[in-house]
C-alpha atoms as a PDB file:
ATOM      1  CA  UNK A   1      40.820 -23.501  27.070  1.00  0.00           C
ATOM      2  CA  UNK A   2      39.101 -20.959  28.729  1.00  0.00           C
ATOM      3  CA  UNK A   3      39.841 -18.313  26.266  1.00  0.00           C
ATOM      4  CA  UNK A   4      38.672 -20.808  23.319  1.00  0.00           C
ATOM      5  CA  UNK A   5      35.354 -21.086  24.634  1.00  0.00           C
ATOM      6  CA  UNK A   6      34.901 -16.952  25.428  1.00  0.00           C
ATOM      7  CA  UNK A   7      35.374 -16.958  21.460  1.00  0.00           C
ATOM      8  CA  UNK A   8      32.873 -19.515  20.292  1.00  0.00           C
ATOM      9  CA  UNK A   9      30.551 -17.386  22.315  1.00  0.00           C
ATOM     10  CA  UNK A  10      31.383 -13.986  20.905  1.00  0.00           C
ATOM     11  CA  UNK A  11      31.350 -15.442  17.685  1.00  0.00           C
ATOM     12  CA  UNK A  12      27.811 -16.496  18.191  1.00  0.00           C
ATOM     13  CA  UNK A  13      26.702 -14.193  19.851  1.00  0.00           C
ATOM     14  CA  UNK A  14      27.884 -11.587  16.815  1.00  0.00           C
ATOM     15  CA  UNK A  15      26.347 -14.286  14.046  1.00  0.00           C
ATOM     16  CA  UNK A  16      23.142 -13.992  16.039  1.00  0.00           C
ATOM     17  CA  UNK A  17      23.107 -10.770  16.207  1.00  0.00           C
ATOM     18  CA  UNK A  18      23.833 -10.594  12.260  1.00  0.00           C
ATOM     19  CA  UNK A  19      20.964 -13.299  11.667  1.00  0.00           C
ATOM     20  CA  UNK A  20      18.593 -11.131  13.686  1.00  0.00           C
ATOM     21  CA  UNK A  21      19.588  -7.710  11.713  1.00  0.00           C
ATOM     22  CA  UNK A  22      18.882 -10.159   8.158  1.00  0.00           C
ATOM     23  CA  UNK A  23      15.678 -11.302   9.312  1.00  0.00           C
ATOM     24  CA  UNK A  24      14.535  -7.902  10.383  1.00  0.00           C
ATOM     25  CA  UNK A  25      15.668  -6.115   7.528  1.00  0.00           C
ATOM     26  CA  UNK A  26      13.865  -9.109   5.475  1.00  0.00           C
ATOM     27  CA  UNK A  27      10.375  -8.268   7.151  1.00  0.00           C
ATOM     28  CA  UNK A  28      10.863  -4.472   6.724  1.00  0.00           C
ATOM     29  CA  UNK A  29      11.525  -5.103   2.721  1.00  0.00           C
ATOM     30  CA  UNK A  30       8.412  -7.600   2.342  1.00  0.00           C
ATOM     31  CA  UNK A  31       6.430  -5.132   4.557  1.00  0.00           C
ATOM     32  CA  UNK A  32       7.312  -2.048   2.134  1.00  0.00           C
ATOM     33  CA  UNK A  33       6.736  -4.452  -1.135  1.00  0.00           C
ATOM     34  CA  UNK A  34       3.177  -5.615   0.203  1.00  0.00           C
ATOM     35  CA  UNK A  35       1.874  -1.723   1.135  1.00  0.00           C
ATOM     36  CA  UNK A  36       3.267  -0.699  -2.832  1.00  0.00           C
ATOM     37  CA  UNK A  37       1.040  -3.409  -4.218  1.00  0.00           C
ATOM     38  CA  UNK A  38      -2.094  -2.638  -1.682  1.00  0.00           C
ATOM     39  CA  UNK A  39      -1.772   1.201  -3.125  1.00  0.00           C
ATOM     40  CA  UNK A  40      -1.418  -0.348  -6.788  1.00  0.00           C
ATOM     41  CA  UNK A  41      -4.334  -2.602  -6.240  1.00  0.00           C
ATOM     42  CA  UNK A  42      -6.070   0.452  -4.615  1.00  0.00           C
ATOM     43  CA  UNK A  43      -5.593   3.097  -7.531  1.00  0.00           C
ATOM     44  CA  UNK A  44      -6.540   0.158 -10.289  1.00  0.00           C
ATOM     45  CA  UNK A  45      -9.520  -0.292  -8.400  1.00  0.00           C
ATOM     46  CA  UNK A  46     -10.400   3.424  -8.463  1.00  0.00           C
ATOM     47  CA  UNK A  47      -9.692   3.458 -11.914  1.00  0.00           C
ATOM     48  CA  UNK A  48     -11.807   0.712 -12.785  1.00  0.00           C
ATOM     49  CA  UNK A  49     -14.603   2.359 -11.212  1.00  0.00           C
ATOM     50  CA  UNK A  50     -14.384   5.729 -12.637  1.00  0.00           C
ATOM     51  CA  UNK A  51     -14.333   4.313 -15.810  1.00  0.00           C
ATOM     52  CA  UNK A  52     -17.335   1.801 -15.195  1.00  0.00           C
ATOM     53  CA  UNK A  53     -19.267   5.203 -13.829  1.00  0.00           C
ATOM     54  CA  UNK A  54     -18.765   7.090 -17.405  1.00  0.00           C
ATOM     55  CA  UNK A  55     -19.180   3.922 -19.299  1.00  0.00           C
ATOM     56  CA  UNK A  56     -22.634   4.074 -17.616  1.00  0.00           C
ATOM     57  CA  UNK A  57     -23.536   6.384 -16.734  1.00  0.00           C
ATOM     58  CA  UNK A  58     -21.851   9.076 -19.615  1.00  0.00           C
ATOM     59  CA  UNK A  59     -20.463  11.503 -16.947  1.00  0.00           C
ATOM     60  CA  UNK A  60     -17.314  10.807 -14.094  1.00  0.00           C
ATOM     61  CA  UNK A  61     -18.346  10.412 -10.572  1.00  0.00           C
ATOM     62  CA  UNK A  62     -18.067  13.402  -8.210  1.00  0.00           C
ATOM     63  CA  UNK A  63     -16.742  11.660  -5.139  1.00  0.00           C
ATOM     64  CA  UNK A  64     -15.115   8.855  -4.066  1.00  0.00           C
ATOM     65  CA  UNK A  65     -18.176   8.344  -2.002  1.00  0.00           C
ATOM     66  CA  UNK A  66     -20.480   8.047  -5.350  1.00  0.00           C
ATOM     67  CA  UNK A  67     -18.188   5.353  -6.192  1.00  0.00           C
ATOM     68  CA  UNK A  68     -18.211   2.907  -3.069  1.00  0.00           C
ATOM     69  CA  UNK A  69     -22.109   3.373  -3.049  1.00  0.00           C
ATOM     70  CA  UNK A  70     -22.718   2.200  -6.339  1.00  0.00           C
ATOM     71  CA  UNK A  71     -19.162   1.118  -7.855  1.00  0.00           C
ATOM     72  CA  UNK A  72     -18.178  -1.534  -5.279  1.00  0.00           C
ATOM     73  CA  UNK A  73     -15.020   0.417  -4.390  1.00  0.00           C
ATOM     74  CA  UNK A  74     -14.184  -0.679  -0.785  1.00  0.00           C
ATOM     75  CA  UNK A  75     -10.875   0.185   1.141  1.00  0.00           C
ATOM     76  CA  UNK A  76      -9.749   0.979   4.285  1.00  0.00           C
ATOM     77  CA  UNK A  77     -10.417   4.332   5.315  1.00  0.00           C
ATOM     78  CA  UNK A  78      -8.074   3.999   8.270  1.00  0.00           C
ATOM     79  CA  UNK A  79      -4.864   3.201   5.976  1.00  0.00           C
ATOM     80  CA  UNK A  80      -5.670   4.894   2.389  1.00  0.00           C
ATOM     81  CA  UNK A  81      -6.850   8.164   1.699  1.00  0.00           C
ATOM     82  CA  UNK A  82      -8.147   8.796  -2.133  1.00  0.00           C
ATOM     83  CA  UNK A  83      -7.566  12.588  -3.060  1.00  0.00           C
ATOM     84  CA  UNK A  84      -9.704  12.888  -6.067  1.00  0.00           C
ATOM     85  CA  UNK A  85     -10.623  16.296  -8.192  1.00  0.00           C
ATOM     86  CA  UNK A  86     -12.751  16.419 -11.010  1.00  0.00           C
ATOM     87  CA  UNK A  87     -12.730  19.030 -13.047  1.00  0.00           C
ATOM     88  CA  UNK A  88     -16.081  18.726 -14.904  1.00  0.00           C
ATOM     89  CA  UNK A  89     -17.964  15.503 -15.963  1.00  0.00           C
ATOM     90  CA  UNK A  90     -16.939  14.782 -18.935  1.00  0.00           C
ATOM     91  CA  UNK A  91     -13.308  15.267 -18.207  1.00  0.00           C
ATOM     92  CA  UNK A  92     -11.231  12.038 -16.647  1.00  0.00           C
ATOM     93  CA  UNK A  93     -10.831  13.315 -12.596  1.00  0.00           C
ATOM     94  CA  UNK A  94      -7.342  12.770 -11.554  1.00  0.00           C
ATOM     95  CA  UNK A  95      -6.507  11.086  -8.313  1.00  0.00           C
ATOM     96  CA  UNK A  96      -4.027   9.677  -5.918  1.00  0.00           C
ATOM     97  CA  UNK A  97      -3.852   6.986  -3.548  1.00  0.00           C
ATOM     98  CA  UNK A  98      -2.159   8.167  -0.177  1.00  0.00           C
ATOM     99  CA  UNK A  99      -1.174   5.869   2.558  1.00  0.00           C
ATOM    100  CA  UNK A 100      -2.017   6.962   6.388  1.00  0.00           C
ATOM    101  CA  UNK A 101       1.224   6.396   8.558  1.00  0.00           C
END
């Protein structure tokens, strides 16, 4: 009898621990998946705004500063960082949207 019972609890205790390592590894996965799409969201944003700039203005915008002040481009400067070079005005700047750890 006694022996009986020790295994129903080692056999919960080891599905517990099992459901715990799931759900954990379940949070990690949706965590990764939602800071991909905030970086997507992020460079189509900065995109969109480079492009608005020459569509108005005829020339690219030299900083990513230029861009929140009169684009609308608004992030989080404490999780992204935008490196952005720009060659000359009249020639698409590349960038990249970098995540702070």
């Amino acid at each position: 009898m006694r022996r009986r019972i020790s295994r129903t609890y080692i056999l919960t205790a080891i599905l517990f621990i099992l459901v715990a390592i799931l759900a954990v590894r379940g949070l990690n996965t949706a965590s990764e998946a939602s800071g991909r799409e905030q970086v997507r969201t992020l460079t189509n944003s900065v995109r969109r705004a480079i492009v608005s700039c020459y569509a108005q203005e005829g020339a690219y915008p030299d900083t990513v500063d230029y861009m929140t002040e009169r684009y609308g481009l608004r992030f989080d400067p404490a999780k992204f960082v935008i490196v952005y070079d720009i060659f000359a005005s009249n020639i698409m700047p590349s960038f990249e949207v970098l995540t702070i750890q």
